[in-house]
C-alpha atoms as a PDB file:
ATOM      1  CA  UNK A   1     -22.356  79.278 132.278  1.00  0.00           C
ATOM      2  CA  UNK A   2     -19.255  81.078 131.247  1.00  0.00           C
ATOM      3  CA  UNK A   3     -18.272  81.437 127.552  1.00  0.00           C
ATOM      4  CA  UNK A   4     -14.909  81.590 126.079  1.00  0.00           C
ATOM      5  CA  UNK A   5     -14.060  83.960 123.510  1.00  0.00           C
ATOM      6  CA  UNK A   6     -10.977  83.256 121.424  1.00  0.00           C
ATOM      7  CA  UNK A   7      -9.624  86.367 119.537  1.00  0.00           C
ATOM      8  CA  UNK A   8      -7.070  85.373 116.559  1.00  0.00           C
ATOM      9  CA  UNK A   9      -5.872  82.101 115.074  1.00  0.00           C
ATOM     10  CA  UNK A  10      -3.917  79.429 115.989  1.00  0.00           C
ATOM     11  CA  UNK A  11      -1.215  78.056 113.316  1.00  0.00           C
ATOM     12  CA  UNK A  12      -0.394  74.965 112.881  1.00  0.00           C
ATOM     13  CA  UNK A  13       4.073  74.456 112.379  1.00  0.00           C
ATOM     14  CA  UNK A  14       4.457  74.202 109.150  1.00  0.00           C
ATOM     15  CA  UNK A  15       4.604  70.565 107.277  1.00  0.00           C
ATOM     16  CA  UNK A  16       7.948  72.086 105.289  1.00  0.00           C
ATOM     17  CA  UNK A  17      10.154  72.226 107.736  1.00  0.00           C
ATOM     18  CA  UNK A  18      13.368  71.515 105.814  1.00  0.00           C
ATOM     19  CA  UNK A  19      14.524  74.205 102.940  1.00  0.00           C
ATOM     20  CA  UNK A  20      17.510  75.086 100.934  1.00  0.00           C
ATOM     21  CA  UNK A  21      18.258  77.472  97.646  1.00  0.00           C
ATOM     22  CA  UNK A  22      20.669  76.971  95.282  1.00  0.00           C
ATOM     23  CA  UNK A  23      21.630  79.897  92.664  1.00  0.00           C
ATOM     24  CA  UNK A  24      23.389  79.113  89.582  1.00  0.00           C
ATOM     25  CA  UNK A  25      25.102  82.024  87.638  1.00  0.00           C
ATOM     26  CA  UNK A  26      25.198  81.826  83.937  1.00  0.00           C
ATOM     27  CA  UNK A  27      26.783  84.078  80.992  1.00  0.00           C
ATOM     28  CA  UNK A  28      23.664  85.236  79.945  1.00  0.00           C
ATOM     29  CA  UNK A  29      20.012  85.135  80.599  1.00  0.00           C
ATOM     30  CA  UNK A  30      19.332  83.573  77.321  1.00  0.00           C
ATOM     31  CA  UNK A  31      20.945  80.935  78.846  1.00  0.00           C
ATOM     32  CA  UNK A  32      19.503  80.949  82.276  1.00  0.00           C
ATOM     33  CA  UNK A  33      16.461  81.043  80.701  1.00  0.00           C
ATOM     34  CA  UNK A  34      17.272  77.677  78.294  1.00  0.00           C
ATOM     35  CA  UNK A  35      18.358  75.742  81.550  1.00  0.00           C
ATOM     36  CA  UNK A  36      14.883  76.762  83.405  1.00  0.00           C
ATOM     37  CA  UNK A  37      12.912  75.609  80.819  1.00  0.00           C
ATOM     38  CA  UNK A  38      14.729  72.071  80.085  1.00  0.00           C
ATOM     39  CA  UNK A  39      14.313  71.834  83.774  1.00  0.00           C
ATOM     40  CA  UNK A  40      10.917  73.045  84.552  1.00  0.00           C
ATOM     41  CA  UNK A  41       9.374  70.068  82.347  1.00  0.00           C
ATOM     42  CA  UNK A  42      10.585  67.881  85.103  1.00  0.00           C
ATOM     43  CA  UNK A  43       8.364  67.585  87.812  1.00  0.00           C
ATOM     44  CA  UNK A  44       8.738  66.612  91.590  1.00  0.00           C
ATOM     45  CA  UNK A  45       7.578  62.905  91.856  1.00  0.00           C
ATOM     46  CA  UNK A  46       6.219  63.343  95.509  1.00  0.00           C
ATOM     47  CA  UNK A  47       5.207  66.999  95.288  1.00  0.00           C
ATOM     48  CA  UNK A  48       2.966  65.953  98.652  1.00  0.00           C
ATOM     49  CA  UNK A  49       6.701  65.866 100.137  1.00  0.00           C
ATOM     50  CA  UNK A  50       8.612  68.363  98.495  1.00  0.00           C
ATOM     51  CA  UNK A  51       8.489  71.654  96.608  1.00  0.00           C
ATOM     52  CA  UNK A  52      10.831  73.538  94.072  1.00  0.00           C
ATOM     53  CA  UNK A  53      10.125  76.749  92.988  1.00  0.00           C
ATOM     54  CA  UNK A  54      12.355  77.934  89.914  1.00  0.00           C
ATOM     55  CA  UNK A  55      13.164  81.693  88.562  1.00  0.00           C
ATOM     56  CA  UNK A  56      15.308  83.015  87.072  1.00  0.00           C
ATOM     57  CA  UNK A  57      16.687  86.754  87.227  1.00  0.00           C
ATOM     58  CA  UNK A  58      19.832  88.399  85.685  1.00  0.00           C
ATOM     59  CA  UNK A  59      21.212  85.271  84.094  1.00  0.00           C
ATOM     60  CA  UNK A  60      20.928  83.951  87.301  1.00  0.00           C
ATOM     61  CA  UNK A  61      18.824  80.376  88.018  1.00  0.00           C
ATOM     62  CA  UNK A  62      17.509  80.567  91.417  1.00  0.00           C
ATOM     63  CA  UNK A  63      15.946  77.249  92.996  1.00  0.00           C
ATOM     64  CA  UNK A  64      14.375  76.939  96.397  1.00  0.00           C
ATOM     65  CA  UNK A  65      13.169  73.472  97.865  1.00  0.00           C
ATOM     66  CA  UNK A  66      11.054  73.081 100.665  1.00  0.00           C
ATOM     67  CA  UNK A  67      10.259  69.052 102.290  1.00  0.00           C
ATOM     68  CA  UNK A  68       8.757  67.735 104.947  1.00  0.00           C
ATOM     69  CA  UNK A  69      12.048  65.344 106.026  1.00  0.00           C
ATOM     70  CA  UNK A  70      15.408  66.067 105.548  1.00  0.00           C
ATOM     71  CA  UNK A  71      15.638  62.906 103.138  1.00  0.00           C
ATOM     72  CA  UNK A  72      13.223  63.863 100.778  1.00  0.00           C
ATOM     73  CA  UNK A  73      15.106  67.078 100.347  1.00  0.00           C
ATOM     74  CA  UNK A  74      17.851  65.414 100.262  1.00  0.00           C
ATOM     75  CA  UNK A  75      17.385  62.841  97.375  1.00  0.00           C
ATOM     76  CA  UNK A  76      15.364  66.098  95.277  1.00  0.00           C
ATOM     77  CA  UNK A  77      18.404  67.962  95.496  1.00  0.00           C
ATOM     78  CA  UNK A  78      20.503  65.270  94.597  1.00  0.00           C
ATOM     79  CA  UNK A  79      18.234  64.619  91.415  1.00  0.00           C
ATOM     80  CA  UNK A  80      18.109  67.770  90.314  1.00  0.00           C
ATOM     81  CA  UNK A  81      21.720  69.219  90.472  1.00  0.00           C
ATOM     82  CA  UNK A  82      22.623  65.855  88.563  1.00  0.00           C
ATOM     83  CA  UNK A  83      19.965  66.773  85.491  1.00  0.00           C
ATOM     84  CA  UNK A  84      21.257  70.705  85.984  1.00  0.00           C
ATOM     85  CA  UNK A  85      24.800  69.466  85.892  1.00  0.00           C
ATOM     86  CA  UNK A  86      23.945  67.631  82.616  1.00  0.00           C
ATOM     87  CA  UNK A  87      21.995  70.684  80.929  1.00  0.00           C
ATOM     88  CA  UNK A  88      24.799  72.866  80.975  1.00  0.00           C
ATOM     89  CA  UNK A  89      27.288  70.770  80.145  1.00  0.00           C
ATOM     90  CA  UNK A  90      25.334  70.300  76.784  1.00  0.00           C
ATOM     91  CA  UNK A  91      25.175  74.032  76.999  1.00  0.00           C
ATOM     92  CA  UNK A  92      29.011  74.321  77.147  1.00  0.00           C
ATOM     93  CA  UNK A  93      29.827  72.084  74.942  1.00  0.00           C
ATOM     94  CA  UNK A  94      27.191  72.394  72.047  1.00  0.00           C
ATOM     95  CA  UNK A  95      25.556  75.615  72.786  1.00  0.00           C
ATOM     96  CA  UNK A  96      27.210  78.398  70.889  1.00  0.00           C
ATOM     97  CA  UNK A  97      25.198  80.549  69.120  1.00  0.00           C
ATOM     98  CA  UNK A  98      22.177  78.854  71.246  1.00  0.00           C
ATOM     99  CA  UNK A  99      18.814  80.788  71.019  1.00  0.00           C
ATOM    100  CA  UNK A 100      15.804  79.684  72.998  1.00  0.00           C
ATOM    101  CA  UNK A 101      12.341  80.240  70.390  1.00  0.00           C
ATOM    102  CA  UNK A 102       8.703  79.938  71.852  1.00  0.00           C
END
């Protein structure tokens, strides 16, 4: 009887097939770093279907979003540059002299 000797893995295709980024460039860090944390207390309501990964790096907001279907991304992106869009337009209009405290 012959045996068979696999050498190596097999991968399975990834579940996230569907990605996108989206970089936002602000005045400042300071407030790069404000919009990230209003932002970050908001969660992903399906998290089993998609993923967003937030940093942010010379006053620059960087998001990335991975999802299983191209609707879920979609719909997450959708969400989330609406409640962006609203944080710094609260920024712009009432944040002068803004300071973020821990």
């Amino acid at each position: 009887m012959e045996t068979l000797a696999v050498d190596g893995t097999i991968e399975a295709p990834s579940k996230w097939e569907f990605s996108c980024d989206l970089e936002v460039d602000y005045q400042s860090e300071e407030i790069a770093r404000i919009v990230h944390a209003a932002l970050a207390v908001d969660k992903e309501l399906q998290p089993d279907k998609v993923k967003r990964q937030m940093t942010v790096s010379d006053g620059k907001l960087s998001v990335h979003f991975e999802a299983v279907e191209a609707r879920f991304l979609r719909a997450s992106y959708s969400a989330f540059v609406d409640v962006l869009t609203l944080a710094t337009k609260t920024i712009e209009e009432f944040g002068q002299g803004m300071t973020m405290t821990l």
